[in-house]
N, C-alpha and C. Protein backbone atom coordinates (compact mmCIF):
# COMPACT_ATOMS: atom_id res chain seq x y z
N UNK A 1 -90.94 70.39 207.52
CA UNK A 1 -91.36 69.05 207.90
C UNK A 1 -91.98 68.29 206.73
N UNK A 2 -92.25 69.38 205.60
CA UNK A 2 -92.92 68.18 204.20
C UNK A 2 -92.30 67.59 203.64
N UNK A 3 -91.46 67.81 204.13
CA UNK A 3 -89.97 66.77 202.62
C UNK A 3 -89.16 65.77 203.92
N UNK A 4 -89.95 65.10 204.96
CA UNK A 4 -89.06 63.93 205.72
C UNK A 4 -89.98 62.82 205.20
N UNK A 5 -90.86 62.89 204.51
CA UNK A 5 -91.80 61.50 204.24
C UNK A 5 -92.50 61.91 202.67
N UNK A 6 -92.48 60.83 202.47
CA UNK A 6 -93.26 61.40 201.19
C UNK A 6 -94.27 59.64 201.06
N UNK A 7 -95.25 59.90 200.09
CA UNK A 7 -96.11 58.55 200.33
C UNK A 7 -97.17 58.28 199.41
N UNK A 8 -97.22 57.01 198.41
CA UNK A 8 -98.80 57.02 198.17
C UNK A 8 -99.59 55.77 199.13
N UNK A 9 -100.31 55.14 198.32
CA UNK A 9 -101.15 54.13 199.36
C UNK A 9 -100.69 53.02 199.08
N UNK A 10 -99.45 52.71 198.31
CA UNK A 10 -98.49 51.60 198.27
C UNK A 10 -97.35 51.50 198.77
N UNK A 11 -96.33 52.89 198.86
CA UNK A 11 -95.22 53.03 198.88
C UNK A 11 -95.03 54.19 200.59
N UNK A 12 -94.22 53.94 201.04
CA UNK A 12 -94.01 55.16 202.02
C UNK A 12 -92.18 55.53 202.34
N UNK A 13 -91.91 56.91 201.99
CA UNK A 13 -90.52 57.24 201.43
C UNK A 13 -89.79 58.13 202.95
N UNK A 14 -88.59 57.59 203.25
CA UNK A 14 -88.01 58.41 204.51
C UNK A 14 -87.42 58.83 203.59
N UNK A 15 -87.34 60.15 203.81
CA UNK A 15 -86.41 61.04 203.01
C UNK A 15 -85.09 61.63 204.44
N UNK A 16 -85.55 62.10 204.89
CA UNK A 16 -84.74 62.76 206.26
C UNK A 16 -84.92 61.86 207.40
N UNK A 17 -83.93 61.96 208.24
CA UNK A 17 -83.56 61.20 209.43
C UNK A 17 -83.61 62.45 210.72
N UNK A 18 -84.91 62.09 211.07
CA UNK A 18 -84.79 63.16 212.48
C UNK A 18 -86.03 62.47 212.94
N UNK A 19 -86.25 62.95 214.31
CA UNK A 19 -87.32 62.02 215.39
C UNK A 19 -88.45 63.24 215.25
N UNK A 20 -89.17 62.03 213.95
CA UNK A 20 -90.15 62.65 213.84
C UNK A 20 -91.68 61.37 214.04
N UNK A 21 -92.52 61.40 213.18
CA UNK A 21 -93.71 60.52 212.68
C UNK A 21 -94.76 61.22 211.67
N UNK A 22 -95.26 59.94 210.48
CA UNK A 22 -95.70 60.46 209.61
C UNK A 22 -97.20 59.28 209.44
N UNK A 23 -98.19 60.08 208.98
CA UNK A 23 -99.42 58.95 209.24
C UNK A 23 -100.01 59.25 207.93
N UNK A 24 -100.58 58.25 207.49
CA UNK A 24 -100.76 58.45 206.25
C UNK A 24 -101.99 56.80 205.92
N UNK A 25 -103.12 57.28 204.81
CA UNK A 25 -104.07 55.99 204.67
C UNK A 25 -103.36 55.06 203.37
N UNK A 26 -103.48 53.71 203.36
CA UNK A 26 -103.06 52.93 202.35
C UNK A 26 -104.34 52.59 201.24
N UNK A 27 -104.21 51.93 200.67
CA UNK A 27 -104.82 51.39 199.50
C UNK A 27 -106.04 50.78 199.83
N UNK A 28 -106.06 50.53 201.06
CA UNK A 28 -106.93 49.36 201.05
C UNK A 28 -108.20 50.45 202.53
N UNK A 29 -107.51 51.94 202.82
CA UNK A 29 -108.31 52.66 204.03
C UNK A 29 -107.54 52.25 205.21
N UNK A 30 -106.39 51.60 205.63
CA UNK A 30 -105.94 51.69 206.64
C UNK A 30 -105.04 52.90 207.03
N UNK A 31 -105.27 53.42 208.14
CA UNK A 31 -104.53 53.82 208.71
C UNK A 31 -102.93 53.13 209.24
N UNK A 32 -101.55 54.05 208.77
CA UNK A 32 -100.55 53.42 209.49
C UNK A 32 -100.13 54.52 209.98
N UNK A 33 -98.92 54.63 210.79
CA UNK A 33 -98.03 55.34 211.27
C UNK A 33 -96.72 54.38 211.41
N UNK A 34 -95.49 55.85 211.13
CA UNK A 34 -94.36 55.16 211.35
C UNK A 34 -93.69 56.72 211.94
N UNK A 35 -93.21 55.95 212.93
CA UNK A 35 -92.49 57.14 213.51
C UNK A 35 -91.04 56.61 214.11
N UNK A 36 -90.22 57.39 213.65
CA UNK A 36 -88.68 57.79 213.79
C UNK A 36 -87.72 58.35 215.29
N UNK A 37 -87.23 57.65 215.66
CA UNK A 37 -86.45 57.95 216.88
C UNK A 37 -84.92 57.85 217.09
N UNK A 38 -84.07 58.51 217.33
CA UNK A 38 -82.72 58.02 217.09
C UNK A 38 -81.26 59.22 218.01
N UNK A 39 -80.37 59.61 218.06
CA UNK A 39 -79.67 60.59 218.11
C UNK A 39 -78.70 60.86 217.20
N UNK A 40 -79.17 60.34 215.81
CA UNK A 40 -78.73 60.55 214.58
C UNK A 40 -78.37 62.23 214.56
N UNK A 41 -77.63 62.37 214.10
CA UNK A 41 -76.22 61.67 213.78
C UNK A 41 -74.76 61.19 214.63
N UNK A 42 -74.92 61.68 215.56
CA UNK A 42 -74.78 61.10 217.01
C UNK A 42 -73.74 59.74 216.85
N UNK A 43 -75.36 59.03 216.29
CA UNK A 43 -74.82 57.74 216.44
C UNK A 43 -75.72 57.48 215.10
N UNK A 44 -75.48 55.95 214.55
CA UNK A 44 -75.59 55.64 213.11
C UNK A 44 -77.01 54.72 213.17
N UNK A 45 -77.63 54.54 213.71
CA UNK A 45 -78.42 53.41 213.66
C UNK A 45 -79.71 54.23 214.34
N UNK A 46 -80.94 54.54 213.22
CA UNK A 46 -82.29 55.18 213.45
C UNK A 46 -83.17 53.84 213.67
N UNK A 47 -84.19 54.19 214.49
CA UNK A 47 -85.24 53.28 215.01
C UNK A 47 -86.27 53.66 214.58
N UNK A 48 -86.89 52.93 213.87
CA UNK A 48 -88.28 53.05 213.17
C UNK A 48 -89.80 52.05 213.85
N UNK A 49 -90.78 52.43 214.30
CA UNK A 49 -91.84 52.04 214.39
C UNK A 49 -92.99 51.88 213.37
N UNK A 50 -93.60 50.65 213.60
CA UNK A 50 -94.69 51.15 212.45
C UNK A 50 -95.56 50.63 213.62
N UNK A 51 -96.91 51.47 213.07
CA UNK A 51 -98.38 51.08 214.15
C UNK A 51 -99.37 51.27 212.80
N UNK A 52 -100.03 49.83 213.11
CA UNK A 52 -100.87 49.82 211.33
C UNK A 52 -102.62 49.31 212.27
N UNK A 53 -103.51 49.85 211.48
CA UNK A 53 -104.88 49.48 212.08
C UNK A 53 -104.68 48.00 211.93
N UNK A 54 -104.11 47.49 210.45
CA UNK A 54 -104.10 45.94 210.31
C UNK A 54 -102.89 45.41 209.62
N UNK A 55 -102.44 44.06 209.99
CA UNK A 55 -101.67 44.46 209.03
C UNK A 55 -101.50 44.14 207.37
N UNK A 56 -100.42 45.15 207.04
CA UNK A 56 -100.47 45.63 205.39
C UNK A 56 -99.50 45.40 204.84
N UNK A 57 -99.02 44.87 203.50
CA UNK A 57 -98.50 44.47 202.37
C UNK A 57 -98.36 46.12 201.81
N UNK A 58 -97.21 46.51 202.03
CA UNK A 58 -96.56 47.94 201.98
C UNK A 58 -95.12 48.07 201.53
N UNK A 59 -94.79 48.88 200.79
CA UNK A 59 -93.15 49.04 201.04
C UNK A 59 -92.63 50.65 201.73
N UNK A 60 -91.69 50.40 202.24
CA UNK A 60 -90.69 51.72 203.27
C UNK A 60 -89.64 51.66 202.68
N UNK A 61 -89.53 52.59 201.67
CA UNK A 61 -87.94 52.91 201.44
C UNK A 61 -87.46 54.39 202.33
N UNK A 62 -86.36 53.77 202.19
CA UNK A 62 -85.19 54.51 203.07
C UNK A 62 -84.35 55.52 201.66
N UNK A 63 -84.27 56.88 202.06
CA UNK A 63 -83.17 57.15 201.28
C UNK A 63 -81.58 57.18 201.44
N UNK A 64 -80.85 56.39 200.40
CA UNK A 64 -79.15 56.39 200.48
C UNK A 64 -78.38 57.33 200.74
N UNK A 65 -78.25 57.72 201.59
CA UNK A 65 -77.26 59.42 201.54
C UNK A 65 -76.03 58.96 200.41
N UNK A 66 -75.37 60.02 200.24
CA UNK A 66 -74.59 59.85 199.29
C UNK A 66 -72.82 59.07 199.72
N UNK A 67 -73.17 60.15 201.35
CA UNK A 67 -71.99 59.94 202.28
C UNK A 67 -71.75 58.41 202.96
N UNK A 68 -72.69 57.67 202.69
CA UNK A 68 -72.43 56.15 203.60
C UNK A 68 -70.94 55.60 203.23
N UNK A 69 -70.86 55.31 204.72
CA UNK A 69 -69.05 54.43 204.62
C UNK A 69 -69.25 52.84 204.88
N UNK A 70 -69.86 52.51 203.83
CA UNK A 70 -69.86 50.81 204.28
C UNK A 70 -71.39 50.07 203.76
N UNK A 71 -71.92 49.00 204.14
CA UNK A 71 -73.14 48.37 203.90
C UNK A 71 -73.85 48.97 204.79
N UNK A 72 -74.94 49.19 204.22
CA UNK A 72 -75.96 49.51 205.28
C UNK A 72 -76.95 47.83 205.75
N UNK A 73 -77.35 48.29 206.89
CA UNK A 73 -77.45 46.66 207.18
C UNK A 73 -79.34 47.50 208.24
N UNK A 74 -80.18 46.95 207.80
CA UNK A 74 -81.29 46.54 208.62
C UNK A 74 -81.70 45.39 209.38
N UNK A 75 -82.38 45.78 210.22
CA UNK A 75 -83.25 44.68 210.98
C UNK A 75 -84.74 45.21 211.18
N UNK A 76 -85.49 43.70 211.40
CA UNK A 76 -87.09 44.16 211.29
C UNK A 76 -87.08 42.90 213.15
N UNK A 77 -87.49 43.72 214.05
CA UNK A 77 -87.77 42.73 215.56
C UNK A 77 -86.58 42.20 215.60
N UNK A 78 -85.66 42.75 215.31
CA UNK A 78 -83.95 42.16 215.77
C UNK A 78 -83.68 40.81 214.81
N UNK A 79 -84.01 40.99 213.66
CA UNK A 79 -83.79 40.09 212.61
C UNK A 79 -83.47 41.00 211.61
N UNK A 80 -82.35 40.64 210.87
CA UNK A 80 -81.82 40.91 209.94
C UNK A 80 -82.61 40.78 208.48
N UNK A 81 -82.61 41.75 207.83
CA UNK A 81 -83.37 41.57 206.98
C UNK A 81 -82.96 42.17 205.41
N UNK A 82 -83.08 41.35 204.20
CA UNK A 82 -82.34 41.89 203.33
C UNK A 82 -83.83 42.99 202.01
N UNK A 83 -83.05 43.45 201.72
CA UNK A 83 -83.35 44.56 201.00
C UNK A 83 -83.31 44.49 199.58
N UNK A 84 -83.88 45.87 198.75
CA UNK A 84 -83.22 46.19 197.53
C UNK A 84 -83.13 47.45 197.28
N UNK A 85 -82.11 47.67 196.27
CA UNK A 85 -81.94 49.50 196.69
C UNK A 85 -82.42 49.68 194.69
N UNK A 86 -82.96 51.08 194.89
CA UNK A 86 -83.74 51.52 193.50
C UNK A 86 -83.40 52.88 193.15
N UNK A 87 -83.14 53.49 192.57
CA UNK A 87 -83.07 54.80 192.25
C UNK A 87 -82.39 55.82 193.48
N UNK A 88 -81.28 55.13 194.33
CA UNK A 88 -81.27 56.03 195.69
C UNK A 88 -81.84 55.77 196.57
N UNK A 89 -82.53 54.31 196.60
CA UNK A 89 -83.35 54.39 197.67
C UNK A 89 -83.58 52.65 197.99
N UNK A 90 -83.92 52.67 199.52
CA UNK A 90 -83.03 51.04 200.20
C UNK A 90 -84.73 50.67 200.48
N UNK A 91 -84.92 50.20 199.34
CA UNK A 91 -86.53 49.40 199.55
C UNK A 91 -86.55 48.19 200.64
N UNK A 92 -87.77 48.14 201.46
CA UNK A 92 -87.90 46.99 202.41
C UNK A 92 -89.73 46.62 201.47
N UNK A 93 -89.83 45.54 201.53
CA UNK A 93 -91.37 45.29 200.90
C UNK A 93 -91.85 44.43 201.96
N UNK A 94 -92.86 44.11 202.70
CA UNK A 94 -93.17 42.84 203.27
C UNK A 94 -94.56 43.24 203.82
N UNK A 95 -95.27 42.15 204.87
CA UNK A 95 -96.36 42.46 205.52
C UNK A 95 -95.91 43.41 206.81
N UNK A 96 -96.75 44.33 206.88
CA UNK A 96 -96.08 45.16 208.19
C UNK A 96 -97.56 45.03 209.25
N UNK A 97 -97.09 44.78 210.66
CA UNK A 97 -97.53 44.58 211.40
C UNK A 97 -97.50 45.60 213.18
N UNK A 98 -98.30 46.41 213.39
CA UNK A 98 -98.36 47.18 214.34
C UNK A 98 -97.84 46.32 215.50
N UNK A 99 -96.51 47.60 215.89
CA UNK A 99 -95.67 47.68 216.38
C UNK A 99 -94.51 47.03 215.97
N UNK A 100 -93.98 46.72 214.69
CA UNK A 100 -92.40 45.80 214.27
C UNK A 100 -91.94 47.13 214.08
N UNK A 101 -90.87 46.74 214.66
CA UNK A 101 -89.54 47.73 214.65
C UNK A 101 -88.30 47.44 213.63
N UNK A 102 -88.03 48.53 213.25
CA UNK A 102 -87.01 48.78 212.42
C UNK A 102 -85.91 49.14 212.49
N UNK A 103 -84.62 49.04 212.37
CA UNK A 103 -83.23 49.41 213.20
C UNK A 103 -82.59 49.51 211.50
N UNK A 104 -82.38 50.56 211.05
CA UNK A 104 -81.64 50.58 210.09
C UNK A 104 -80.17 51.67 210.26
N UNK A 105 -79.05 51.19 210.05
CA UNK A 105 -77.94 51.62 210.17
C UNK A 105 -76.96 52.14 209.10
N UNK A 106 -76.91 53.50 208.72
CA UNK A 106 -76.09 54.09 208.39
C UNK A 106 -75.20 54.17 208.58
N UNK A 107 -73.97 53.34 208.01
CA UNK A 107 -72.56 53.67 208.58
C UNK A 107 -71.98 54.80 208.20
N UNK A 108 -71.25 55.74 208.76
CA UNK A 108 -70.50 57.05 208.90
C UNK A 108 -69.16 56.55 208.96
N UNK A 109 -68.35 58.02 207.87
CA UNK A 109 -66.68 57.60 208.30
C UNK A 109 -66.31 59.61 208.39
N UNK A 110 -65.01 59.75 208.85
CA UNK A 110 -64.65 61.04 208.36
C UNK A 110 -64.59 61.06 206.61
N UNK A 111 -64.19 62.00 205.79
CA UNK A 111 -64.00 61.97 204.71
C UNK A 111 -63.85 63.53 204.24
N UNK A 112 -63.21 64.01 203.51
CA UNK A 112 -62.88 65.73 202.39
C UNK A 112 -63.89 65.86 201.67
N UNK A 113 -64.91 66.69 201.73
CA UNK A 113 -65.17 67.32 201.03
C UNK A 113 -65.37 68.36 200.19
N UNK A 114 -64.93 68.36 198.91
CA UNK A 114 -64.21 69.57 197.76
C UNK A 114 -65.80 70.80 198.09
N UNK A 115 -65.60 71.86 198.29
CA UNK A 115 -66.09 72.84 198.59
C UNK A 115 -66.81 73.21 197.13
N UNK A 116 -67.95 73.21 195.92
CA UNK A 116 -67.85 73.46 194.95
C UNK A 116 -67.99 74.60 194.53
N UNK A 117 -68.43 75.46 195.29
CA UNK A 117 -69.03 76.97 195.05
C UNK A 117 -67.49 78.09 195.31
N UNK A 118 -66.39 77.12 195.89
CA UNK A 118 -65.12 78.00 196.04
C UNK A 118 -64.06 78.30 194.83
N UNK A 119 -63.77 79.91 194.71
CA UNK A 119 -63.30 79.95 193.62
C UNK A 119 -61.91 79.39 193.73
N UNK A 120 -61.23 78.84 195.12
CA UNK A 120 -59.84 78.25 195.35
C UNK A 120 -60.24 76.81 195.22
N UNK A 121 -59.59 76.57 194.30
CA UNK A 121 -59.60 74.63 193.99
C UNK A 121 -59.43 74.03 195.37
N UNK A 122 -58.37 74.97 196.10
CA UNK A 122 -57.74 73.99 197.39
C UNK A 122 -58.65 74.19 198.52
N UNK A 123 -59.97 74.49 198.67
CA UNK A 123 -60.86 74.56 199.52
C UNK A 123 -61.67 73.20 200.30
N UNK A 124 -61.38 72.79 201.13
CA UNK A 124 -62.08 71.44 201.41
C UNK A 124 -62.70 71.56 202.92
N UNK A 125 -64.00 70.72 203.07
CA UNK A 125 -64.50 70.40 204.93
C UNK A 125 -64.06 69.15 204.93
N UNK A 126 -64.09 69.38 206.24
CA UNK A 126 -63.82 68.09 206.89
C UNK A 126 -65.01 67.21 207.44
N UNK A 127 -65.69 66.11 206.81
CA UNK A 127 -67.31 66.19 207.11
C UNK A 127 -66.66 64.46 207.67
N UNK A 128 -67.85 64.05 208.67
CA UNK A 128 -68.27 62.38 209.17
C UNK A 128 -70.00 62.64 209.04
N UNK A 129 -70.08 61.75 208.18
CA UNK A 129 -71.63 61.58 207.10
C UNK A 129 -72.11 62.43 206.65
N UNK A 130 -73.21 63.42 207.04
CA UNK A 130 -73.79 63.84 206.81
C UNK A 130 -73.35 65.50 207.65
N UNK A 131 -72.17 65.67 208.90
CA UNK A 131 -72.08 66.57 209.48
C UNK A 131 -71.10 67.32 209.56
N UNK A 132 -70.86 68.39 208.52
CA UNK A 132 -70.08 69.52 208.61
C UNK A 132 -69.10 69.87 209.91
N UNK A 133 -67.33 69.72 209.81
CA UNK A 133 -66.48 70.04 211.06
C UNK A 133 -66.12 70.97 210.93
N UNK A 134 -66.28 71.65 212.05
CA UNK A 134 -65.21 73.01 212.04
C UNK A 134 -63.87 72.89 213.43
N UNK A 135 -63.32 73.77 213.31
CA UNK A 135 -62.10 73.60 214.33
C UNK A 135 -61.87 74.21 215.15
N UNK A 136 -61.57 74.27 216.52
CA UNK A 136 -62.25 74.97 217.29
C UNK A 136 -60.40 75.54 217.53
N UNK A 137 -60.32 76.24 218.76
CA UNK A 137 -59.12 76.70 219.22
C UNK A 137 -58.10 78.01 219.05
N UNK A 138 -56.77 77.81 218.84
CA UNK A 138 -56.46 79.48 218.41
C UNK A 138 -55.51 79.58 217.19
N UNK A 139 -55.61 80.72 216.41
CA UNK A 139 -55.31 81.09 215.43
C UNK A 139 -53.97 80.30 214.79
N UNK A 140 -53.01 79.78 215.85
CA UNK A 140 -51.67 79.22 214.98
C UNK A 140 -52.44 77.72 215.10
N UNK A 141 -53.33 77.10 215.74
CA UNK A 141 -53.26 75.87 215.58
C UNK A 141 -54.06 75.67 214.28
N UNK A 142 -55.14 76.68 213.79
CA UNK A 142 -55.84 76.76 212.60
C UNK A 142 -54.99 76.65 211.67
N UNK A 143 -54.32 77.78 211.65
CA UNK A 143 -53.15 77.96 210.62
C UNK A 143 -52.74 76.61 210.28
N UNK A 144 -52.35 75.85 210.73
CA UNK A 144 -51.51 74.40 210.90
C UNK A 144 -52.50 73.26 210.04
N UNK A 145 -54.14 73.41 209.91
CA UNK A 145 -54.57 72.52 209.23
C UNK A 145 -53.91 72.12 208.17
N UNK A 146 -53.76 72.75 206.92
CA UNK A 146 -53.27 71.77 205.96
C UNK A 146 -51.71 71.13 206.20
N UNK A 147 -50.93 71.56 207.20
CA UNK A 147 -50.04 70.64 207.53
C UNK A 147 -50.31 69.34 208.02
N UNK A 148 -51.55 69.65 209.17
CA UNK A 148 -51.50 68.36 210.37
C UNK A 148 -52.98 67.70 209.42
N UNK A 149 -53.70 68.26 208.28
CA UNK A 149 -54.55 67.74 207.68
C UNK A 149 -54.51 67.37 206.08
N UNK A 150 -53.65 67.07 205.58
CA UNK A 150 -53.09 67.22 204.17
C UNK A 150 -54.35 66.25 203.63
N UNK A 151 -55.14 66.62 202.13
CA UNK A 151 -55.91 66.24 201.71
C UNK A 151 -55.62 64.89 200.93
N UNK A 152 -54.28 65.06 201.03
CA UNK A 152 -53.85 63.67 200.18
C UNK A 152 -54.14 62.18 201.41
N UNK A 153 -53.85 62.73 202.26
CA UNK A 153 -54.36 61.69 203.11
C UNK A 153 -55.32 61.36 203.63
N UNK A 154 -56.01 60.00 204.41
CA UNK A 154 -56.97 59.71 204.76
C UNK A 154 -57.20 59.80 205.70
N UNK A 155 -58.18 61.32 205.64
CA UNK A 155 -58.69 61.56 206.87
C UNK A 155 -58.78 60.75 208.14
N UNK A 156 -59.49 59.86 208.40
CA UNK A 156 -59.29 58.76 209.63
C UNK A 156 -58.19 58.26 209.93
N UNK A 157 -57.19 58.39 209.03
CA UNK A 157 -56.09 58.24 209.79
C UNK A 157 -55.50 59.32 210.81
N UNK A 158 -55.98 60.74 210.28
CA UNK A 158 -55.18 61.47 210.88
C UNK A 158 -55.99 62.26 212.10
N UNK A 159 -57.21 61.80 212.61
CA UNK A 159 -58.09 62.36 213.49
C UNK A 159 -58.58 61.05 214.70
N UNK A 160 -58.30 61.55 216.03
CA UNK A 160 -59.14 60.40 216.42
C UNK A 160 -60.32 61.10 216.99
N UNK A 161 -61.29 60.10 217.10
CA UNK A 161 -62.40 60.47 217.57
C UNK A 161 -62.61 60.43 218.86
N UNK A 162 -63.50 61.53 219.38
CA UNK A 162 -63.28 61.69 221.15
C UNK A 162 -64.98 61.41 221.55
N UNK A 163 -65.38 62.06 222.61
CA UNK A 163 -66.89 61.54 222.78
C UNK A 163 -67.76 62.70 221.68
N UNK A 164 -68.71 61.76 221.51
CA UNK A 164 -69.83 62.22 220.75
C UNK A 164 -69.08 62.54 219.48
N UNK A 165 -69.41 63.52 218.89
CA UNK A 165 -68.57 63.74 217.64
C UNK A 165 -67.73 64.78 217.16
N UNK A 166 -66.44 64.57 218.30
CA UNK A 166 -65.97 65.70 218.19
C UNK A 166 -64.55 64.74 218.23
N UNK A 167 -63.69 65.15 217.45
CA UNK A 167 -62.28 64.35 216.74
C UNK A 167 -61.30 65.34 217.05
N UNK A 168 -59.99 64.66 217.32
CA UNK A 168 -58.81 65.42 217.57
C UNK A 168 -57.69 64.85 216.90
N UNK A 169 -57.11 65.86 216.35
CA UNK A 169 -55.58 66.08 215.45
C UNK A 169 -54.69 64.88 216.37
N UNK A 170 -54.35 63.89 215.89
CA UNK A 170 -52.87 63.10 216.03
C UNK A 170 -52.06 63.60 216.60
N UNK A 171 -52.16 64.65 215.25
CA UNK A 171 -50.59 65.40 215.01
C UNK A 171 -50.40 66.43 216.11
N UNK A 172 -51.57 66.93 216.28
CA UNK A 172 -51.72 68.61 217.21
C UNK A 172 -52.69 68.41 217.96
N UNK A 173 -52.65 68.21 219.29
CA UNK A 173 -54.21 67.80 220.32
C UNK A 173 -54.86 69.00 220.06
N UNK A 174 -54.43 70.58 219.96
CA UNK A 174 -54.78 71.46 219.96
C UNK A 174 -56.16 71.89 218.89
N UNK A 175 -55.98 70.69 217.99
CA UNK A 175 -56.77 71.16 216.59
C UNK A 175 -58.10 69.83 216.97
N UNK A 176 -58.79 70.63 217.08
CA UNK A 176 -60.27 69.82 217.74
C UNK A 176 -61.17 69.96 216.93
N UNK A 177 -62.04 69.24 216.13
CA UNK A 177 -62.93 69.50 215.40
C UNK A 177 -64.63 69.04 215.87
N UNK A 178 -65.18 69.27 215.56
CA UNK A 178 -66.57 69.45 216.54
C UNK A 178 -67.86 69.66 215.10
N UNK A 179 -69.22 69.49 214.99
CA UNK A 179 -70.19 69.28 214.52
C UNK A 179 -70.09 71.11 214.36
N UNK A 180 -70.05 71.71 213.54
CA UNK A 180 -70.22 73.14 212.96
C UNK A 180 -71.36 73.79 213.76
N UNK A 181 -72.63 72.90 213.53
CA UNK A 181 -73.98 73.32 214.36
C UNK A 181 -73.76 73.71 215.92
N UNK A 182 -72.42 72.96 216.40
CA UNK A 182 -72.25 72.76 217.69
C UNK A 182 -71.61 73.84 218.87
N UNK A 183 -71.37 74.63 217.44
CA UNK A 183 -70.68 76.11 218.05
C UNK A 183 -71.72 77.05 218.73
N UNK A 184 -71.63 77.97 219.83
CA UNK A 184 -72.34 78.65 220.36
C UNK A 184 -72.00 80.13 219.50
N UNK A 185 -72.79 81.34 220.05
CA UNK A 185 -72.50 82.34 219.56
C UNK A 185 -71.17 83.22 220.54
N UNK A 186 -70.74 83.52 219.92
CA UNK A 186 -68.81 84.23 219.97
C UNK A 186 -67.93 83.24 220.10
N UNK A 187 -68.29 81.90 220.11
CA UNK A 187 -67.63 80.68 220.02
C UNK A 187 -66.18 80.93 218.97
N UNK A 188 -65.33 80.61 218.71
CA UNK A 188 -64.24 80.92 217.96
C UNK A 188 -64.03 79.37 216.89
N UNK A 189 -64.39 79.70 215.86
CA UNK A 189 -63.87 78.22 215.26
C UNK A 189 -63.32 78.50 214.14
C-alpha cells in the first residue's frame, strides 16, 4: 500500500489505481484526503475525491501508464479540465476544495506485448491496458492462436470484446480470452 501515493506538502502523486485513500498534512498544516474509487480496470475512468480542512492551492499528479490508447481526458465537478504532463506524470494544479471530484480517464485498447525475459523472439501476451490475457478452452483451439492471432496484425481487429473483459476470436468463438487474474484454481487456460 506505500507505493499508491506518494506526497510532500505541495505536491500529492497517484501512482496506482485501486480504491483506496491517502491523507496527508500540506504546507500550510492542513489536513487533506483524497480517496480513489473505480472498477478499474473494468472500466477506464477512476473517481477521485478530495476532502480538505480548507481549501488549498495544491497539485495531484496522476501517473501515465505506458499502455494508454488515446488522450487522456479529466474532469474536476463534471467540467473538463486541462492539464500538463511532466516526467510521466498528468499534473492538475489549482485551488482544491472539500469534496470536488475528479473523473480522470484512462483510455484502454487490446495491444502485443513482446515477452522480454523469453529466450523465443516469437513470444508475445495479449494485454488491454494494464491487464494480462490468457485463453481459456481446449488444447486444439490454443494450438490455433498464432493462426487466428497473427502478431502482424491488429489485435482489435481480430478480437471482439464480450462483457466485462473478456474478448473472443472472430476467427474461432472457441478461443476466449479473459483477465489472467481471472482464472480459478484447476481452471485450464
Amino acid at each position: 500500500l506505500k507505493s499508491i501515493y506518494f506526497h510532500d506538502t505541495k505536491n500529492l502523486y497517484v501512482n496506482l489505481y485501486t480504491n483506496s485513500s491517502v491523507n496527508f498534512t500540506n504546507a500550510n498544516g492542513n489536513q487533506i484526503t483524497l480517496s480513489q474509487s473505480s472498477s478499474f480496470p473494468e472500466e477506464d475512468t477512476i473517481m477521485f475525491t478530495v476532502d480538505a480542512s480548507a481549501s488549498e492551492d495544491f497539485s495531484i499528479n496522476f501517473r501515465k501508464p505506458d499502455w494508454i490508447a488515446g488522450n487522456v481526458s479529466m474532469k474536476v465537478n463534471g467540467t473538463a479540465v486541462s492539464y500538463t504532463e511532466k516526467d510521466g506524470w498528468i499534473v492538475v494544479n489549482r485551488t482544491w476544495t472539500s469534496g470536488d471530484k475528479v473523473a480522470l480517464t484512462l483510455p484502454m485498447n487490446l495491444y502485443y506485448s513482446k515477452l522480454e525475459e523469453s529466450p523465443n523472439d516469437g513470444v508475445y501476451a495479449v494485454k488491454y491496458g494494464p491487464v494480462a490475457l490468457a485463453c481459456k478452452g481446449d488444447a486444439t483451439s490454443i494450438a490455433n492462436l498464432k493462426t487466428v492471432l497473427p502478431i502482424t496484425s491488429d489485435v482489435n481487429s481480430l478480437l471482439t470484446k464480450g462483457t466485462g473483459l473478456t474478448f473472443t476470436a472472430k476467427a474461432n468463438a472457441n478461443i476466449v480470452m479473459k483477465p489472467y487474474y481471472s482464472y480459478g484454481d484447476m481452471e485450464r487456460y
